[in-house]
C-alpha atoms as a PDB file:
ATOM      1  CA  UNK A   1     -33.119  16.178  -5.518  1.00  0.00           C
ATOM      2  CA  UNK A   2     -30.360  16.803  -7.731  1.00  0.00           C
ATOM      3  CA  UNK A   3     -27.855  14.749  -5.862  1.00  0.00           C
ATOM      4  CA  UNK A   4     -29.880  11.640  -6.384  1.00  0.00           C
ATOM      5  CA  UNK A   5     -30.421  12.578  -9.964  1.00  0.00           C
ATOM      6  CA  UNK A   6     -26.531  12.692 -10.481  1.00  0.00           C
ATOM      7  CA  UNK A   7     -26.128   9.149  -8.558  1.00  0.00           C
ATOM      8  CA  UNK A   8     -28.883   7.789 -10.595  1.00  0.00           C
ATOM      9  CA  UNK A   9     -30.736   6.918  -7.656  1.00  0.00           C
ATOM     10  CA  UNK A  10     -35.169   7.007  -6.507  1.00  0.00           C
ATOM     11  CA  UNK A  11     -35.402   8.691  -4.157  1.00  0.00           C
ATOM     12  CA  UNK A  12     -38.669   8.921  -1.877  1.00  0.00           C
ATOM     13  CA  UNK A  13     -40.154  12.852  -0.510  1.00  0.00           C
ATOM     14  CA  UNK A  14     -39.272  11.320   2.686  1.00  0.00           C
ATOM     15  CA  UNK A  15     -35.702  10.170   1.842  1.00  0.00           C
ATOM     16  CA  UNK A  16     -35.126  13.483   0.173  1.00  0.00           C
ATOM     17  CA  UNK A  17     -36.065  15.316   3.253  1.00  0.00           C
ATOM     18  CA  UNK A  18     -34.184  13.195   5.405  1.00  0.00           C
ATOM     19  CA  UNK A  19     -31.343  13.456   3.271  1.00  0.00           C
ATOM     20  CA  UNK A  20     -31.377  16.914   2.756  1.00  0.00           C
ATOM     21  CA  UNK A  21     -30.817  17.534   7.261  1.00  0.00           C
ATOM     22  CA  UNK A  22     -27.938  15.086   7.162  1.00  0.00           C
ATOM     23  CA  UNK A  23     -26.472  17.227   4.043  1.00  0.00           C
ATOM     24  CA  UNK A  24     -27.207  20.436   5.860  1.00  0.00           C
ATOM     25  CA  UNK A  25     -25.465  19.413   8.768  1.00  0.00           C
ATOM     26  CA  UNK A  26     -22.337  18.131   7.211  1.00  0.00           C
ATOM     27  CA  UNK A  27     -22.313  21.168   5.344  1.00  0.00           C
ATOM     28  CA  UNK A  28     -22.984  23.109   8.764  1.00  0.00           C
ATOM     29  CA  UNK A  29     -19.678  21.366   9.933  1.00  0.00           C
ATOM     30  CA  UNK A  30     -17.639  22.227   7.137  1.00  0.00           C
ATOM     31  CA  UNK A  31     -18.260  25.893   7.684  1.00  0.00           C
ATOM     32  CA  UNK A  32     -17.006  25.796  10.902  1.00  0.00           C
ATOM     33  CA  UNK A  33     -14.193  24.435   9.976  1.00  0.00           C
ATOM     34  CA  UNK A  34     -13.873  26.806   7.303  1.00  0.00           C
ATOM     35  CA  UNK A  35     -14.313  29.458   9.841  1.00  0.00           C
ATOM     36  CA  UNK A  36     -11.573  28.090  12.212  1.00  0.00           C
ATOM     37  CA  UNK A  37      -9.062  27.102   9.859  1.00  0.00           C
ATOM     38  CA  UNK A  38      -6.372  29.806   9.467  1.00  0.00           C
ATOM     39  CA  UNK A  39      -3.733  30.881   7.211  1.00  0.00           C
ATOM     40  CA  UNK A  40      -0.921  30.087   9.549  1.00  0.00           C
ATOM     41  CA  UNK A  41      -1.534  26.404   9.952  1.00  0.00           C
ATOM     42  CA  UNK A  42      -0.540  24.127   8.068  1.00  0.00           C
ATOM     43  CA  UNK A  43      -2.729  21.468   6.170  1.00  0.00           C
ATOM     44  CA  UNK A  44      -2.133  18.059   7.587  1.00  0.00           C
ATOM     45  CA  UNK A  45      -3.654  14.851   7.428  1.00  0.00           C
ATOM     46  CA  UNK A  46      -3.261  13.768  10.591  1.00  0.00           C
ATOM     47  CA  UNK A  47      -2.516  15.697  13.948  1.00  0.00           C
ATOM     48  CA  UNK A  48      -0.237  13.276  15.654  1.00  0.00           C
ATOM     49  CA  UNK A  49       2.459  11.986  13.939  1.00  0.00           C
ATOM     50  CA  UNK A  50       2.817   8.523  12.989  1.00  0.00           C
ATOM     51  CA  UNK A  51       6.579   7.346  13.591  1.00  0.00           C
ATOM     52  CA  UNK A  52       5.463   8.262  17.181  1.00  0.00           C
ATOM     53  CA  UNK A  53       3.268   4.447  16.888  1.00  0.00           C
ATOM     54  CA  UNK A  54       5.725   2.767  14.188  1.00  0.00           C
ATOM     55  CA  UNK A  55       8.120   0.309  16.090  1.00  0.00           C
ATOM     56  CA  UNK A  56      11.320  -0.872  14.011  1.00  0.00           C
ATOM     57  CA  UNK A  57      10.609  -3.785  11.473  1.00  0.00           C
ATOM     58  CA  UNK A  58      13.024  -6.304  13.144  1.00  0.00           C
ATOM     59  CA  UNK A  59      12.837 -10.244  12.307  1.00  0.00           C
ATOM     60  CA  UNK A  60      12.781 -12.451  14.816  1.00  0.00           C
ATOM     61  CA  UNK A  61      12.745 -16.586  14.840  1.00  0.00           C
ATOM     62  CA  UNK A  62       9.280 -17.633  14.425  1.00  0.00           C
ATOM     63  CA  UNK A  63       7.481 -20.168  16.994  1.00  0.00           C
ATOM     64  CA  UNK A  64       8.339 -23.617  16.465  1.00  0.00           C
ATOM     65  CA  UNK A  65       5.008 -25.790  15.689  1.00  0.00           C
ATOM     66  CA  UNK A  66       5.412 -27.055  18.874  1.00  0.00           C
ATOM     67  CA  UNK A  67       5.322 -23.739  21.035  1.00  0.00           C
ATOM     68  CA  UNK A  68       2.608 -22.346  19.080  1.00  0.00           C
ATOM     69  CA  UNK A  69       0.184 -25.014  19.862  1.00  0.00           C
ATOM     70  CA  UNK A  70       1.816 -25.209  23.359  1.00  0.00           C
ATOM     71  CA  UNK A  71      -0.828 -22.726  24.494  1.00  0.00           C
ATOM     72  CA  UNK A  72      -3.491 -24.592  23.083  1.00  0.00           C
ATOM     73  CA  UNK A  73      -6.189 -26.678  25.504  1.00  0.00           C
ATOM     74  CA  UNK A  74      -5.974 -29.437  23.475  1.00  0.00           C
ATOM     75  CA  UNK A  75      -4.603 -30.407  20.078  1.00  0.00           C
ATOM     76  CA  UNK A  76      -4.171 -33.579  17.586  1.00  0.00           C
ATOM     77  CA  UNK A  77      -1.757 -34.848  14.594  1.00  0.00           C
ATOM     78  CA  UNK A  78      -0.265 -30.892  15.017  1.00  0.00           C
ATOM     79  CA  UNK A  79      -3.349 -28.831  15.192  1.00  0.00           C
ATOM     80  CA  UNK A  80      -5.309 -26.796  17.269  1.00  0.00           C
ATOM     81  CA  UNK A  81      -8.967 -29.111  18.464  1.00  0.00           C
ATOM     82  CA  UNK A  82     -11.812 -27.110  18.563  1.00  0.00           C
ATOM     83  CA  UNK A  83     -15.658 -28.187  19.081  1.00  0.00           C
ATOM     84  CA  UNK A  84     -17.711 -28.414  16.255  1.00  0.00           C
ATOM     85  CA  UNK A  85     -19.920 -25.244  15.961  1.00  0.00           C
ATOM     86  CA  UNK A  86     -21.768 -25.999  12.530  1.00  0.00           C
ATOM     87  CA  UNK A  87     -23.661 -29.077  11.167  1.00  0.00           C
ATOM     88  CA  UNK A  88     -23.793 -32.368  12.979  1.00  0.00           C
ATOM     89  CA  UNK A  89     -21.302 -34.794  13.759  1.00  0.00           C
ATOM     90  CA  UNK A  90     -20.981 -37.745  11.532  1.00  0.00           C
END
């Protein structure tokens, strides 16, 4: 296969024929498109503009230590305590 030639990449009969549906298809899929798209649209790279999800970059005060580990079940010398998940307690 000439694609795995130009990667410099074995490839296996089977791994050729496999690869050569996938191709197929994603080339099947790109011909639709091509087929769809039309002069009087514009390219874009994405259909819904973005500002729409961007919120104002506003500072704000930061939690103190103290109300950050407010929410916490259980903390010690200013941290968060967690149970030990790896190795064994020494």
């Amino acid at each position: 296969m000439h694609l795995g030639d130009l990667a410099r990449i074995a490839l296996t009969d089977e791994e050729i024929t496999r690869l050569q549906g996938e191709l197929n298809v994603i080339a099947d899929s790109i011909n639709k498109v091509q087929e769809v798209a039309s002069d009087d649209v514009s390219p874009t790279a994405n259909p819904v503009p973005l500002e729409a999800y961007l919120r104002p970059d506003v500072a704000e005060t930061p939690l103190t230590q103290e109300e950050a580990l407010a929410g916490g079940p259980k903390t010690e010398a200013g941290m968060f305590v967690a149970p030990r998940i790896l190795g064994s307690e020494e």
